[in-house]
N, C-alpha and C. Protein backbone atom coordinates (compact mmCIF):
# COMPACT_ATOMS: atom_id res chain seq x y z
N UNK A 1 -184.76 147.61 181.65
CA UNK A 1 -185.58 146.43 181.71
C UNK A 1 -184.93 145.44 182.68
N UNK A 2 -185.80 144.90 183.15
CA UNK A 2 -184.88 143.52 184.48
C UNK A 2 -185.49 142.36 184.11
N UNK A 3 -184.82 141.50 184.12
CA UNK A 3 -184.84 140.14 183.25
C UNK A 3 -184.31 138.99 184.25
N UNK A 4 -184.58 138.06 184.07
CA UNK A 4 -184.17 136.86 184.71
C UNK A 4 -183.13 135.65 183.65
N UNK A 5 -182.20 135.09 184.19
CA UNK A 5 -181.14 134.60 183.60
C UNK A 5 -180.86 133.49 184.21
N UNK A 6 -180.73 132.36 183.41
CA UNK A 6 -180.53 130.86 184.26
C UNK A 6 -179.28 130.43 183.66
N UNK A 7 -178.93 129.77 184.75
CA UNK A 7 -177.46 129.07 183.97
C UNK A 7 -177.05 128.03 184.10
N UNK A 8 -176.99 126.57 183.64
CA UNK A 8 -177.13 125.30 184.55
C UNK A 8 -176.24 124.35 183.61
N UNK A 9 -175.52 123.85 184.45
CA UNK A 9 -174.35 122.39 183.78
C UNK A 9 -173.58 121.94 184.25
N UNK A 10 -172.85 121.26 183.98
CA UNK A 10 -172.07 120.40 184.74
C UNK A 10 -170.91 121.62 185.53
N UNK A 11 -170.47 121.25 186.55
CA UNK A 11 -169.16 122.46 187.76
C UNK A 11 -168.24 122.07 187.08
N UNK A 12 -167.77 123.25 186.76
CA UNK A 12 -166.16 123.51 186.46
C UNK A 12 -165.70 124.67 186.66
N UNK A 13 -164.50 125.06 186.83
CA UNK A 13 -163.90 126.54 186.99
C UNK A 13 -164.60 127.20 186.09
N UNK A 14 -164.86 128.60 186.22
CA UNK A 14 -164.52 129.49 185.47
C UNK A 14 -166.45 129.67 184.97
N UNK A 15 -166.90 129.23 185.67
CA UNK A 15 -168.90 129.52 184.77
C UNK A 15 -168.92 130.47 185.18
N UNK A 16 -168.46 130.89 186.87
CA UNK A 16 -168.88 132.33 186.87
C UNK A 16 -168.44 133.76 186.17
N UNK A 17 -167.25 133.35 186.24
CA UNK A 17 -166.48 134.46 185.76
C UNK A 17 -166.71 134.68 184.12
N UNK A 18 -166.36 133.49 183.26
CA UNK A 18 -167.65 133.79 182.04
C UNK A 18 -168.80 134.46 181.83
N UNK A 19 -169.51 133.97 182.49
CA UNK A 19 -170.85 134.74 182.62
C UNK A 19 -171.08 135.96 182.54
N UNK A 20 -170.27 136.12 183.78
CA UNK A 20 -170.54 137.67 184.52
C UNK A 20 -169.53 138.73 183.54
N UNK A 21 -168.54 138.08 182.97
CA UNK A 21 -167.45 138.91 182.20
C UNK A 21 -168.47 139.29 180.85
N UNK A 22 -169.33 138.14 179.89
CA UNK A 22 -169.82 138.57 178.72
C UNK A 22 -171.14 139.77 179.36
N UNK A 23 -171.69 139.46 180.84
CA UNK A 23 -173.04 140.59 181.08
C UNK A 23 -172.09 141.45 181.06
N UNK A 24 -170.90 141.80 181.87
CA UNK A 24 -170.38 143.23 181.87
C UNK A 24 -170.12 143.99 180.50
N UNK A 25 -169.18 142.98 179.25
CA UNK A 25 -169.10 143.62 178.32
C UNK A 25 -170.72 144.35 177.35
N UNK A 26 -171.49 143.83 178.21
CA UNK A 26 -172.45 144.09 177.29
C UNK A 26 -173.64 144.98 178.07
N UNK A 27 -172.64 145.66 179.16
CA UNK A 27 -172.97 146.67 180.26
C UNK A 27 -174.68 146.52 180.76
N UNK A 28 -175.06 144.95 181.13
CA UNK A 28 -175.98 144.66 181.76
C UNK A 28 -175.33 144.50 183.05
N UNK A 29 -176.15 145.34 184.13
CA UNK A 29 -176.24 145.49 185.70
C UNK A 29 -176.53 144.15 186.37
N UNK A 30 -175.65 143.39 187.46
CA UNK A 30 -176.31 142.13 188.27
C UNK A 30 -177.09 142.88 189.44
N UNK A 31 -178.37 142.49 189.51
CA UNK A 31 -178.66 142.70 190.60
C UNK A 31 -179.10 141.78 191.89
N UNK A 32 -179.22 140.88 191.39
CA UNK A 32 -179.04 139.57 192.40
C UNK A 32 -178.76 137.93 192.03
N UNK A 33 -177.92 137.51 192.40
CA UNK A 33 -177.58 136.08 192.20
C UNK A 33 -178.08 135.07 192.84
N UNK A 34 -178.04 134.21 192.27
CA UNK A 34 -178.17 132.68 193.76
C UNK A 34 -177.87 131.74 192.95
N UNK A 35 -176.49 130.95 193.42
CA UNK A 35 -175.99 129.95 192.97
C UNK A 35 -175.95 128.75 193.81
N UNK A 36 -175.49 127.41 193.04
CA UNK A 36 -175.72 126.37 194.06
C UNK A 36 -175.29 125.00 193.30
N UNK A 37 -174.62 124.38 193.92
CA UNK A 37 -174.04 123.07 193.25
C UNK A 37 -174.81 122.06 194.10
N UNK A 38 -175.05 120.73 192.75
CA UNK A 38 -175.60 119.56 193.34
C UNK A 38 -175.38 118.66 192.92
N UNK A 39 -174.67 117.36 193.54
CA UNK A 39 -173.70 116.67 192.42
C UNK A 39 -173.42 116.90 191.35
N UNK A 40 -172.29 117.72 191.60
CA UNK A 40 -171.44 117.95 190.18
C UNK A 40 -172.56 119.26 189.66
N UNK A 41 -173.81 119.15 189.32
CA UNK A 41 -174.44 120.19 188.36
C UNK A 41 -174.43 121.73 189.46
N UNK A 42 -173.88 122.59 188.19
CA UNK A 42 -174.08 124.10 188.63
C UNK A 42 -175.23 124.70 188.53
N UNK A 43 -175.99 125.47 189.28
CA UNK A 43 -177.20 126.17 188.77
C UNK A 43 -176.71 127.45 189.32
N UNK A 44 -177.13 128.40 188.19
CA UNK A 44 -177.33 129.80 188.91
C UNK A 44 -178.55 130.68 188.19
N UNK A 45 -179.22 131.42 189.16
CA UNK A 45 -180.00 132.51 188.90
C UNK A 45 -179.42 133.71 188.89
N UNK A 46 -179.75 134.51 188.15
CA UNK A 46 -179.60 135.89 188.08
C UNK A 46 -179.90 136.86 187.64
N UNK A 47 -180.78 138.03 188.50
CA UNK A 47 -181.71 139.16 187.99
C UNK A 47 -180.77 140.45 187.50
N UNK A 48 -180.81 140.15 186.32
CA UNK A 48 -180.31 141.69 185.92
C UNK A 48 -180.95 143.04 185.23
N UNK A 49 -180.48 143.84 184.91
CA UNK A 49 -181.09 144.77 184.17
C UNK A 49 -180.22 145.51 183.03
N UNK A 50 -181.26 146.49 182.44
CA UNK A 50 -179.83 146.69 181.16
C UNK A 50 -181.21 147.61 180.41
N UNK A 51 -180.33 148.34 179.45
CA UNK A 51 -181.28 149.37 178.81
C UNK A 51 -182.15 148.88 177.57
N UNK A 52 -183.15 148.75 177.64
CA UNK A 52 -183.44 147.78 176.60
C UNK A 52 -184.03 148.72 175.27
N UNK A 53 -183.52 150.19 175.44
CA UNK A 53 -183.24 150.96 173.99
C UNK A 53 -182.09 150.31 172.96
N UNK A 54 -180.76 149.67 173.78
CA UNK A 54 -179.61 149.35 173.16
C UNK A 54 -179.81 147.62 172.66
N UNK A 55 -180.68 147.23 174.20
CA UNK A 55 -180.34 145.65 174.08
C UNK A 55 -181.65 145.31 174.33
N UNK A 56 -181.99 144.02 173.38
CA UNK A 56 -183.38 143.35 173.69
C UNK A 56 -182.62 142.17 174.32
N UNK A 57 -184.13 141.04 174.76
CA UNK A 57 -183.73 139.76 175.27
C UNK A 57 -182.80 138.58 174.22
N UNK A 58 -183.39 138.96 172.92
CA UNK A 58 -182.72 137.77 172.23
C UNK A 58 -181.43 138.55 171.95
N UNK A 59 -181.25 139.69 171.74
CA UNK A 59 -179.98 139.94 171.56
C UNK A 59 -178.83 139.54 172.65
N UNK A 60 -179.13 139.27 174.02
CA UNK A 60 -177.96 139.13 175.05
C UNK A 60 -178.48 137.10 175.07
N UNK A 61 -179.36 136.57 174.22
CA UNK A 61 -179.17 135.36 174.59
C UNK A 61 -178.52 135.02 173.28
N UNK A 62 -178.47 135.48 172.11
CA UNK A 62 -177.57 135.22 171.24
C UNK A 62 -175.88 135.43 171.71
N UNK A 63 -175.70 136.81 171.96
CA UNK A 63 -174.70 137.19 172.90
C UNK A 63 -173.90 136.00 173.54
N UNK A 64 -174.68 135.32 174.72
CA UNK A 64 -174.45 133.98 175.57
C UNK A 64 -173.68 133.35 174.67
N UNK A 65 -174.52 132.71 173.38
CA UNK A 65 -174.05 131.77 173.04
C UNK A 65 -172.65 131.09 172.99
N UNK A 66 -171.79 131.92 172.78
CA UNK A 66 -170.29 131.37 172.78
C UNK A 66 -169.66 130.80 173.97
N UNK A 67 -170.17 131.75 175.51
CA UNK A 67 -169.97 131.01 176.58
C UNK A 67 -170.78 130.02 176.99
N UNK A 68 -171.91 130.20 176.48
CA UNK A 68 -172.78 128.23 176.51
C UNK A 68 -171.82 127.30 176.14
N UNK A 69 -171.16 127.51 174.99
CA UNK A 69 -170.38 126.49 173.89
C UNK A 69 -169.17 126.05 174.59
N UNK A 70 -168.37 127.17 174.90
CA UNK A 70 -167.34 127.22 175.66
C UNK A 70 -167.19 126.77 176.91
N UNK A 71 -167.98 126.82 177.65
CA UNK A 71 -168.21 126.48 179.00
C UNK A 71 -169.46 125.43 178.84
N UNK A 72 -169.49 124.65 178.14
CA UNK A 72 -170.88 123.52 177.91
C UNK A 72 -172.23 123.81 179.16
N UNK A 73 -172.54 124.68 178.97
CA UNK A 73 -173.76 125.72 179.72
C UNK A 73 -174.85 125.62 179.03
N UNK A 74 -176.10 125.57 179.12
CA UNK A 74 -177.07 125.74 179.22
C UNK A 74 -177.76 127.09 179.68
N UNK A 75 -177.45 128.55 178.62
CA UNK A 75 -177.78 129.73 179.26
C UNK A 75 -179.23 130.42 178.90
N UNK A 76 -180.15 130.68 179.59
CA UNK A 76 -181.61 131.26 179.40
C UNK A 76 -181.96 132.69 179.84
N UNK A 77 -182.31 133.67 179.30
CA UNK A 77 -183.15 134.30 179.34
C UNK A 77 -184.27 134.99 179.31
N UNK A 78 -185.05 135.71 180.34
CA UNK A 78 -186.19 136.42 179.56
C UNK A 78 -186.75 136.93 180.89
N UNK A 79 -187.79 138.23 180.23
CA UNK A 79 -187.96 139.50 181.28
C UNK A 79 -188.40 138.75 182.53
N UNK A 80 -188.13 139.53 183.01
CA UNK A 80 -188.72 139.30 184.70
C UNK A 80 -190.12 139.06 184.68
N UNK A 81 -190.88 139.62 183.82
CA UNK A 81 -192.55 140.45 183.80
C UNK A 81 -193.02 138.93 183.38
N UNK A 82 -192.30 137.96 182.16
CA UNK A 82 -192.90 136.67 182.14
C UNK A 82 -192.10 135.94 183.00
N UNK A 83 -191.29 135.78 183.43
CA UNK A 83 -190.62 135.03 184.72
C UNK A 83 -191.62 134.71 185.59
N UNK A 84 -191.93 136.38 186.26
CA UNK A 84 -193.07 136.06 187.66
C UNK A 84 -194.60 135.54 186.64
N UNK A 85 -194.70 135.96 185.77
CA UNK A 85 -196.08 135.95 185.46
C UNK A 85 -196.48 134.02 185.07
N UNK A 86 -195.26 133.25 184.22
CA UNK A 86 -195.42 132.14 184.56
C UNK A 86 -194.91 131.36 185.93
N UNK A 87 -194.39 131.84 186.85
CA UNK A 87 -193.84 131.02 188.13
C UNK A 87 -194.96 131.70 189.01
N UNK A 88 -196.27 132.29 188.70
CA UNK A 88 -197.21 132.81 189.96
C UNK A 88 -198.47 132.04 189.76
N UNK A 89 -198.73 131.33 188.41
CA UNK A 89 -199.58 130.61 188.11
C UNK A 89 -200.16 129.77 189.62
């Protein structure tokens, strides 16, 4: 399944490497990023994928939660299929 993933809060070390460390343990694939700072606030996008026999959406946004907390993040998910289907309106 390929899903879309937002990530947005105040810049500090270490959002990416959080991030990307809890998708790996939880052997979801990045397949494209785009990040970007704007005073001070971090935003990042990111399309991933992952088997969604093992893993649904709320399970990897529960997942998040600790690096939201930890890293005071703001983390979102959900499939690609409603991603484009509400951003084509």
């Amino acid at each position: 399944m390929f899903a879309i993933m937002t990530v947005t809060g105040a810049d500090h070390t270490g959002i990416i490497a959080s991030v990307t460390t809890a998708l790996a343990e939880m052997d979801i694939n990045i397949l494209d990023v785009s990040q970007t700072i704007m005073d001070q606030f971090f935003t990042m996008i990111l399309r991933v994928e992952f088997d969604e026999t093992s893993l649904d959406i709320a399970r990897i946004q529960q997942a998040m939660e600790p690096v939201e907390k930890s890293q005071g993040l703001v983390i979102r998910i959900q499939s690609e299929a409603l991603f484009t289907a509400v951003n084509e309106i």
